[in-house]
C-alpha atoms as a PDB file:
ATOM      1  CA  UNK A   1      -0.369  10.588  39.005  1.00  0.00           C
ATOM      2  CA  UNK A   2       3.046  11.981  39.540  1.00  0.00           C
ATOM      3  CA  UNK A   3       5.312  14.296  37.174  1.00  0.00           C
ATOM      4  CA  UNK A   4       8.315  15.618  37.109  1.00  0.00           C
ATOM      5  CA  UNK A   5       8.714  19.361  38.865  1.00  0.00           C
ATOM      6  CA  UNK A   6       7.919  21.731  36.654  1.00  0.00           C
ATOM      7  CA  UNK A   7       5.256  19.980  34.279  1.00  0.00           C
ATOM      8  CA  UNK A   8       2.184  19.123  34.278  1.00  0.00           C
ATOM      9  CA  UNK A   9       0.950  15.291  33.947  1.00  0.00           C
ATOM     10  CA  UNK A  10       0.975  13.588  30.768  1.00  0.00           C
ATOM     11  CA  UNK A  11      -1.276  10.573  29.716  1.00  0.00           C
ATOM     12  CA  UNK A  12       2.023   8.480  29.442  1.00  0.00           C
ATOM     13  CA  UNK A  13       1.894   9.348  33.051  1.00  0.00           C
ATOM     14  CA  UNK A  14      -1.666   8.240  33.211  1.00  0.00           C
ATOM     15  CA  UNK A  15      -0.698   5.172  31.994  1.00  0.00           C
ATOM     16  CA  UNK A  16       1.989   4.413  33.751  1.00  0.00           C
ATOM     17  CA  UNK A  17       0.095   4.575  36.907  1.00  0.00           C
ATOM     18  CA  UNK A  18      -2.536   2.665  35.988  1.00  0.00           C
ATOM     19  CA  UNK A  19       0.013  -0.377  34.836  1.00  0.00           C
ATOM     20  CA  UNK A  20       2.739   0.466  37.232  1.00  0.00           C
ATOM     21  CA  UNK A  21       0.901   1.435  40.669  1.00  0.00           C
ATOM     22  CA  UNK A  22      -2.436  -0.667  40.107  1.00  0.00           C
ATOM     23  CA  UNK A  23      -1.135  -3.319  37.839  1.00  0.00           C
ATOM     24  CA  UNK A  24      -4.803  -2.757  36.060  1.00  0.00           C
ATOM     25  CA  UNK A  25      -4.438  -5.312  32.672  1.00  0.00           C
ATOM     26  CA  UNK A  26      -4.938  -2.315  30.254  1.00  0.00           C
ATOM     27  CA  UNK A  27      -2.051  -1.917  27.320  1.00  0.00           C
ATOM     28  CA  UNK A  28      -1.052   0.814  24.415  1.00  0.00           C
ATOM     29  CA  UNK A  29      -3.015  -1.276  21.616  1.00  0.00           C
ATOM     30  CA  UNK A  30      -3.569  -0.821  18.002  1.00  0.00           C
ATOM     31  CA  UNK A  31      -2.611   2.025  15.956  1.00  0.00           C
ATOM     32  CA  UNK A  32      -0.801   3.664  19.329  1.00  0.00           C
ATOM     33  CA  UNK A  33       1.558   0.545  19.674  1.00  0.00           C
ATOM     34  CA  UNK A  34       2.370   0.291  16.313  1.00  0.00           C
ATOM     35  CA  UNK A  35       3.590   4.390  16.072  1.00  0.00           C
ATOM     36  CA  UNK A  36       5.355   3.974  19.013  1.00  0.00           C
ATOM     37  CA  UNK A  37       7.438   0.664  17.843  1.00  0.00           C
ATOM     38  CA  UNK A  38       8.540   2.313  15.329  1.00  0.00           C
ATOM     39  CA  UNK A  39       6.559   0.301  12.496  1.00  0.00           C
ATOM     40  CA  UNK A  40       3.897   3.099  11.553  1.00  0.00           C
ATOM     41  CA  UNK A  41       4.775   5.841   9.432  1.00  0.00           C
ATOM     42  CA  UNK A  42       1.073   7.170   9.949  1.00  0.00           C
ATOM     43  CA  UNK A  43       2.938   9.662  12.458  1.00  0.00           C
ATOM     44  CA  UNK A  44       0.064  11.964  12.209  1.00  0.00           C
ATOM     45  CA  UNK A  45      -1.772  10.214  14.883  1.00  0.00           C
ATOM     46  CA  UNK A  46      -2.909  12.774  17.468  1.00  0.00           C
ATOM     47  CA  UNK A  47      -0.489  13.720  20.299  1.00  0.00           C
ATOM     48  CA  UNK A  48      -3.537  13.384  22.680  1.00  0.00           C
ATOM     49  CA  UNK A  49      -4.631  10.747  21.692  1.00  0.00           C
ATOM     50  CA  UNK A  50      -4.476   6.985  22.573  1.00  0.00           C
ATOM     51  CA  UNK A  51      -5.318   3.330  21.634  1.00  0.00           C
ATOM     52  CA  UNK A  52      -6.246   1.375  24.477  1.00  0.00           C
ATOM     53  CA  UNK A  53      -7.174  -2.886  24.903  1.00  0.00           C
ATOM     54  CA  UNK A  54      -8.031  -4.212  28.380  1.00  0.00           C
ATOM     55  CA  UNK A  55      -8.169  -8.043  29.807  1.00  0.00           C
ATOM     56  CA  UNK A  56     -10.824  -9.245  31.713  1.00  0.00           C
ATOM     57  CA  UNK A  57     -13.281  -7.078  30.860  1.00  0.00           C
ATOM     58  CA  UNK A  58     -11.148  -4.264  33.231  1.00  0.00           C
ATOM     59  CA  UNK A  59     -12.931  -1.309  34.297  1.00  0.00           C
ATOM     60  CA  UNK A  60     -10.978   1.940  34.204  1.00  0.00           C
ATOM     61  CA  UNK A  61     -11.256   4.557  37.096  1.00  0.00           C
ATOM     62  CA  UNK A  62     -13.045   7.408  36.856  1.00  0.00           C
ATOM     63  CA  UNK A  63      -9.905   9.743  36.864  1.00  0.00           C
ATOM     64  CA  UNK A  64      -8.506   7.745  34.455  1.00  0.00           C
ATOM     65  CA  UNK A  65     -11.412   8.019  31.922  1.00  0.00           C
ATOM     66  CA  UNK A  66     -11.691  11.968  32.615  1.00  0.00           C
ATOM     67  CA  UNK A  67      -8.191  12.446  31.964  1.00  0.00           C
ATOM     68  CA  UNK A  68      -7.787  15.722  30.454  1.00  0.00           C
ATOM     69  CA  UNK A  69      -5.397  16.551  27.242  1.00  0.00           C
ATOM     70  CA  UNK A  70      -6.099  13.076  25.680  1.00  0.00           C
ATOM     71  CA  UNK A  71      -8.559  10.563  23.564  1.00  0.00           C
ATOM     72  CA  UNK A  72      -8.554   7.276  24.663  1.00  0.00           C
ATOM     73  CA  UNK A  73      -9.741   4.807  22.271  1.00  0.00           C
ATOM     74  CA  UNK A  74     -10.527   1.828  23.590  1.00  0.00           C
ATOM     75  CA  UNK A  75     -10.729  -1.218  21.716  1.00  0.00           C
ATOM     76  CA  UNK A  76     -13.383  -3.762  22.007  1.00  0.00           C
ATOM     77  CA  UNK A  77     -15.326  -6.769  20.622  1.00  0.00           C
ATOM     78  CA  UNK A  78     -11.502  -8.560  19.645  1.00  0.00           C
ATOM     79  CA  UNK A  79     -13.499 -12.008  20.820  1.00  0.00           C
ATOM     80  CA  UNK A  80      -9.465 -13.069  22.296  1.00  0.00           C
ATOM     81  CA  UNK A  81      -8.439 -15.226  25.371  1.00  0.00           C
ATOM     82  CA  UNK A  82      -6.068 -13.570  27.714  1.00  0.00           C
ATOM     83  CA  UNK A  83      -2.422 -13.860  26.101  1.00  0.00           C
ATOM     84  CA  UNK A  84       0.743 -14.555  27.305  1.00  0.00           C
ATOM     85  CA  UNK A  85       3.505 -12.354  27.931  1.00  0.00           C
ATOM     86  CA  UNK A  86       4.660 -12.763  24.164  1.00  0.00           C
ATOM     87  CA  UNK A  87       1.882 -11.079  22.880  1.00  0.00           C
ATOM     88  CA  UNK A  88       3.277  -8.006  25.418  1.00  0.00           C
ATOM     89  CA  UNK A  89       6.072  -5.444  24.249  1.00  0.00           C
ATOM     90  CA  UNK A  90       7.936  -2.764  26.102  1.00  0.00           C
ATOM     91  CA  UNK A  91       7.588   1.024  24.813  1.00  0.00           C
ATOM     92  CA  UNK A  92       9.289   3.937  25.927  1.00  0.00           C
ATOM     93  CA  UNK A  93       6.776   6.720  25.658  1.00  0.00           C
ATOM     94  CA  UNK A  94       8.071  10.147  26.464  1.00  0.00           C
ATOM     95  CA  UNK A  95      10.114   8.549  28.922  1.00  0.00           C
ATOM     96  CA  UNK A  96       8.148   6.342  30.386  1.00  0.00           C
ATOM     97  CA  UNK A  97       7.854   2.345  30.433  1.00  0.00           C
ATOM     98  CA  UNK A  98       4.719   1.161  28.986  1.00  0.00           C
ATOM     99  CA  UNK A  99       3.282  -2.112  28.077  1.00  0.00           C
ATOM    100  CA  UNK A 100       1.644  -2.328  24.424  1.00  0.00           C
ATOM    101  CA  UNK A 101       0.393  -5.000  22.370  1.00  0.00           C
ATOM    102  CA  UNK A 102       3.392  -6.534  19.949  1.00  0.00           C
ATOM    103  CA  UNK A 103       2.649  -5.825  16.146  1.00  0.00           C
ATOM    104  CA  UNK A 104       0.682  -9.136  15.489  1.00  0.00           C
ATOM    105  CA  UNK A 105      -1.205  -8.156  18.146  1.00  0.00           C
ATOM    106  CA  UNK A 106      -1.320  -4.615  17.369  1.00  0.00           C
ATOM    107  CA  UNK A 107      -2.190  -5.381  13.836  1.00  0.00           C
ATOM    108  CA  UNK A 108      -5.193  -8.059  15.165  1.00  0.00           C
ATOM    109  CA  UNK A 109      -6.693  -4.734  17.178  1.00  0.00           C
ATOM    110  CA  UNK A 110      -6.007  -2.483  14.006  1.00  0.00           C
ATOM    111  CA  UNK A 111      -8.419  -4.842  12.040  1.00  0.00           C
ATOM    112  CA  UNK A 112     -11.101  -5.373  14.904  1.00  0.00           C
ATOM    113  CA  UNK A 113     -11.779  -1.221  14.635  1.00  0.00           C
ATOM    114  CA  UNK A 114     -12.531  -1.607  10.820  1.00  0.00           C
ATOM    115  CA  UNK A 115     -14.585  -0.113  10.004  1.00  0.00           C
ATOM    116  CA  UNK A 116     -15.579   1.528  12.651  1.00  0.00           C
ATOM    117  CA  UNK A 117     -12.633   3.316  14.466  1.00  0.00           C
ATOM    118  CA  UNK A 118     -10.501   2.892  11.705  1.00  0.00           C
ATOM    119  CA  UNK A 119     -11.310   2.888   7.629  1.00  0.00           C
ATOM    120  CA  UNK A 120     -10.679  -0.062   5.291  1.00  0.00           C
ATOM    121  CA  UNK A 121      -8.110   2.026   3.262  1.00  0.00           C
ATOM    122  CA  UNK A 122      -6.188   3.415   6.322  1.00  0.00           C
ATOM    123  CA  UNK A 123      -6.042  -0.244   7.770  1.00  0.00           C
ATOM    124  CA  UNK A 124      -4.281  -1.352   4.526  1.00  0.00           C
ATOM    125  CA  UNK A 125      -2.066   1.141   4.254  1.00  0.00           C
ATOM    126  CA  UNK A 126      -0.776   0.424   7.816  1.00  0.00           C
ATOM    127  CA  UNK A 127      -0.522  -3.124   6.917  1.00  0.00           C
ATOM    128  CA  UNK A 128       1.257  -3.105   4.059  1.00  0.00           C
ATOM    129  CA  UNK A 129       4.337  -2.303   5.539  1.00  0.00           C
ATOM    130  CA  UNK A 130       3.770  -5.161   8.176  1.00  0.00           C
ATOM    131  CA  UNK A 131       6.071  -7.482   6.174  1.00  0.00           C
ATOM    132  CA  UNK A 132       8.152  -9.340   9.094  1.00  0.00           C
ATOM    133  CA  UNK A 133       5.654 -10.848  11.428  1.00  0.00           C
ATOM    134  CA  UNK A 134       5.574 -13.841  13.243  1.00  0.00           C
ATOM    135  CA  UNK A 135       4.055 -16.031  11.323  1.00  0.00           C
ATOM    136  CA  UNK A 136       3.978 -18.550  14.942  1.00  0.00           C
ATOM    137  CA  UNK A 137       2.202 -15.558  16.999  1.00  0.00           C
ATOM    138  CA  UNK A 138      -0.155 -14.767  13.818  1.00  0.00           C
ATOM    139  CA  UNK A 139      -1.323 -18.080  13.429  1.00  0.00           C
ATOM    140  CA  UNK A 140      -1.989 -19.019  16.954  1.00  0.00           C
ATOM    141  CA  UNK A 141      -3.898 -15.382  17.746  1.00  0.00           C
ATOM    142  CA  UNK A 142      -6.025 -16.411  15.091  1.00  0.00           C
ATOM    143  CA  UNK A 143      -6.770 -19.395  15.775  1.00  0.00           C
ATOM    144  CA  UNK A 144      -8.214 -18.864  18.784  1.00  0.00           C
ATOM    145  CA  UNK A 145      -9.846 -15.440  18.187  1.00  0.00           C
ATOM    146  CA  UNK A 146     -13.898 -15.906  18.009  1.00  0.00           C
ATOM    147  CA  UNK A 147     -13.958 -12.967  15.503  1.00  0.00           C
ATOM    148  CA  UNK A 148     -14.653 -14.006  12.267  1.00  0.00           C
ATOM    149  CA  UNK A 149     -14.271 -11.016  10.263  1.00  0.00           C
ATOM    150  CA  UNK A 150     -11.227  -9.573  11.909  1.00  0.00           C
ATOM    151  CA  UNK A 151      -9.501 -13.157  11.009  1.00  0.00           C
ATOM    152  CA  UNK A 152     -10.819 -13.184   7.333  1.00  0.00           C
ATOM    153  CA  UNK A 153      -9.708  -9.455   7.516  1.00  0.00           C
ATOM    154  CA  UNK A 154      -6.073 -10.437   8.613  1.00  0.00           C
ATOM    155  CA  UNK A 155      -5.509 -13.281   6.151  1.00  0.00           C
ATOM    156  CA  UNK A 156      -6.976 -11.047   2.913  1.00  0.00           C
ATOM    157  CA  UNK A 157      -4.688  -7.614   3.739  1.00  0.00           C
ATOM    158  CA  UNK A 158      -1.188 -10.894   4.284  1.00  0.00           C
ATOM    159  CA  UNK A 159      -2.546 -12.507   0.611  1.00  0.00           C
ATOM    160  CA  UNK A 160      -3.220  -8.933  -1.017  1.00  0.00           C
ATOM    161  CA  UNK A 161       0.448  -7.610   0.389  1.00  0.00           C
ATOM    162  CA  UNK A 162       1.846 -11.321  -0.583  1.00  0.00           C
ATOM    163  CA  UNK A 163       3.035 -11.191   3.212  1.00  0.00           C
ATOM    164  CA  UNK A 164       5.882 -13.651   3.015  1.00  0.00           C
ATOM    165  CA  UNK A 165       5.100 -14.938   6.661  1.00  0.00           C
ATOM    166  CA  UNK A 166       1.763 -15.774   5.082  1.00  0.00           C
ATOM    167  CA  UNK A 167       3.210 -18.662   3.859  1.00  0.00           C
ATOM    168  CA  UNK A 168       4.028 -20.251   7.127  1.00  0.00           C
ATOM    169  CA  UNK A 169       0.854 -20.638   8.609  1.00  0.00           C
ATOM    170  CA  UNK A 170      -1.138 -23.219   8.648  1.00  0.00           C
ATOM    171  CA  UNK A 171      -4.468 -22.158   7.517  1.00  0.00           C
ATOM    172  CA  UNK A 172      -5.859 -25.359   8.577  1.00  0.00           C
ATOM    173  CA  UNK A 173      -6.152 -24.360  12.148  1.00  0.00           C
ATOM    174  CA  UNK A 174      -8.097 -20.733  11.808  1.00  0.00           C
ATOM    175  CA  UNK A 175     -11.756 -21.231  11.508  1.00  0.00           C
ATOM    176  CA  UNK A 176     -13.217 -18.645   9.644  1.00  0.00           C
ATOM    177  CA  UNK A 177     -16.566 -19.311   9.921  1.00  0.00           C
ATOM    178  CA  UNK A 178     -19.351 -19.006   7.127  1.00  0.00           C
ATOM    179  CA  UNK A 179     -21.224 -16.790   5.236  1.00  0.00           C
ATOM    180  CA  UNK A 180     -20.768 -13.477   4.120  1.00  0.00           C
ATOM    181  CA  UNK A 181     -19.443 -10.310   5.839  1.00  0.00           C
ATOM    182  CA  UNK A 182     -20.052  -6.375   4.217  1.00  0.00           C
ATOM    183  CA  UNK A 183     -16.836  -4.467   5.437  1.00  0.00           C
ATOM    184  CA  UNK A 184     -17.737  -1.839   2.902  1.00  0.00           C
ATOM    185  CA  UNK A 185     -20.415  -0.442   1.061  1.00  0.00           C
ATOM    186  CA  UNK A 186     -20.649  -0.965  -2.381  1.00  0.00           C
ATOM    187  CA  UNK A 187     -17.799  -2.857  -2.342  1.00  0.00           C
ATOM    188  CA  UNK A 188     -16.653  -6.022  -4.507  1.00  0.00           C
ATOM    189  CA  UNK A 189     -16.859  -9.786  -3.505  1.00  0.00           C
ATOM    190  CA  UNK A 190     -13.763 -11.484  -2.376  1.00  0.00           C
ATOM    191  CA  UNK A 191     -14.816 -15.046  -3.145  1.00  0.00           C
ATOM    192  CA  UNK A 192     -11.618 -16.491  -0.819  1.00  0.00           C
ATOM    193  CA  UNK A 193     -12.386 -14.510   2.046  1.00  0.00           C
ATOM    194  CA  UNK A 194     -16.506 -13.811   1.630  1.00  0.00           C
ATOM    195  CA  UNK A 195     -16.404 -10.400   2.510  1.00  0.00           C
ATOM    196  CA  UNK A 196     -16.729  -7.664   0.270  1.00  0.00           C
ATOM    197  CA  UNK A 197     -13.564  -4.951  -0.061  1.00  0.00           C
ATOM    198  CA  UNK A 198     -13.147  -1.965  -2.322  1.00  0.00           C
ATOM    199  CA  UNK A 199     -13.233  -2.447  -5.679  1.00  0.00           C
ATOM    200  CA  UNK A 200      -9.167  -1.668  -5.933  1.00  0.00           C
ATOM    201  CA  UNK A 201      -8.316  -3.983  -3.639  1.00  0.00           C
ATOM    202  CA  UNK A 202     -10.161  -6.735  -6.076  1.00  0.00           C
ATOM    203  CA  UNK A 203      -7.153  -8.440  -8.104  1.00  0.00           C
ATOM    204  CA  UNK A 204      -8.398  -9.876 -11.610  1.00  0.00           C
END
């Protein structure tokens, strides 16, 4: 991992290696992609610390993993094909070129870490201000995602915002599934979606 003189290594430099040097399929995802597009106010996510997705079920070195000065968080269990490159955005992070996930994307991987990485609440808040998506890219990532309570997940948070890309997709073509799904405890039934949120986020 190179640096500039005069400083030590980053994990933007990390990265960079990994994607640039190895061409290994791992990308900024989540939370991390969002901050650094610009469409996260939530800028209180840690310095060291970084979202991660991978293709192919991609192992990452050693070094990599042991990286010191930084979290990676890598997410898992999003039940997705490989994309294509439109799924893929550009970031400049501290001055270096890094590949992250674009926001419908980003937003998918948010949604897949509830509510385990990530809390039902904090996932809303982040999504409410997702108000200009594509509603092409949303509709096609969920229609072939295997996931059915990161879908049902997606579609309540675009209905409870009133989403205006919501409208534009074809609902016809996203399987969600059946039964029930608990995201929360104690929550309240969402009859549309069959999963249960927190009471607040229950419209009369």
């Amino acid at each position: 991992v190179y640096a500039r003189a005069g400083r030590e290594p980053e994990w933007n430099d990390a990265l960079a290696c990994l994607q640039n040097q190895l061409a290994a399929p791992v990308y900024v995802a989540g939370l991390s992609s969002l901050v650094w597009q610009g469409r996260s106010h939530y800028l209180q996510l840690k310095q060291n610390q970084c979202w991660l997705s991978m293709e192919n079920k991609a192992l990452l070195p050693k070094w990599f993993r042991e990286f010191p000065g930084v979290e990676w968080i890598v997410i898992s269990g999003q039940k997705l094909p490989v994309l294509d490159d439109k799924y893929r955005v550009t970031l400049d992070v501290k001055g270096k070129r890094l590949t992250g996930s674009a926001p419908e994307l980003a937003a998918y991987e948010l949604l897949s870490a509830v509510p385990g990485t990530l809390s039902f609440n904090h996932a809303a808040e982040l999504f409410q201000g997702l108000v200009n998506l594509n509603p092409r890219k949303v509709e096609y990532l969920l229609s072939v995602s295997q996931s059915v309570q990161t879908k049902r997940l997606y579609l309540f948070f675009a209905s409870f915002y009133e989403h205006g890309w919501l409208r534009r997709i074809d609902s016809q073509k996203i399987d969600l599934g059946a039964g029930k799904r608990q995201i929360v405890v104690n929550g309240k039934f969402n009859a549309q979606y069959q999963i249960t949120v927190p009471e607040r986020f229950q419209k009369e």
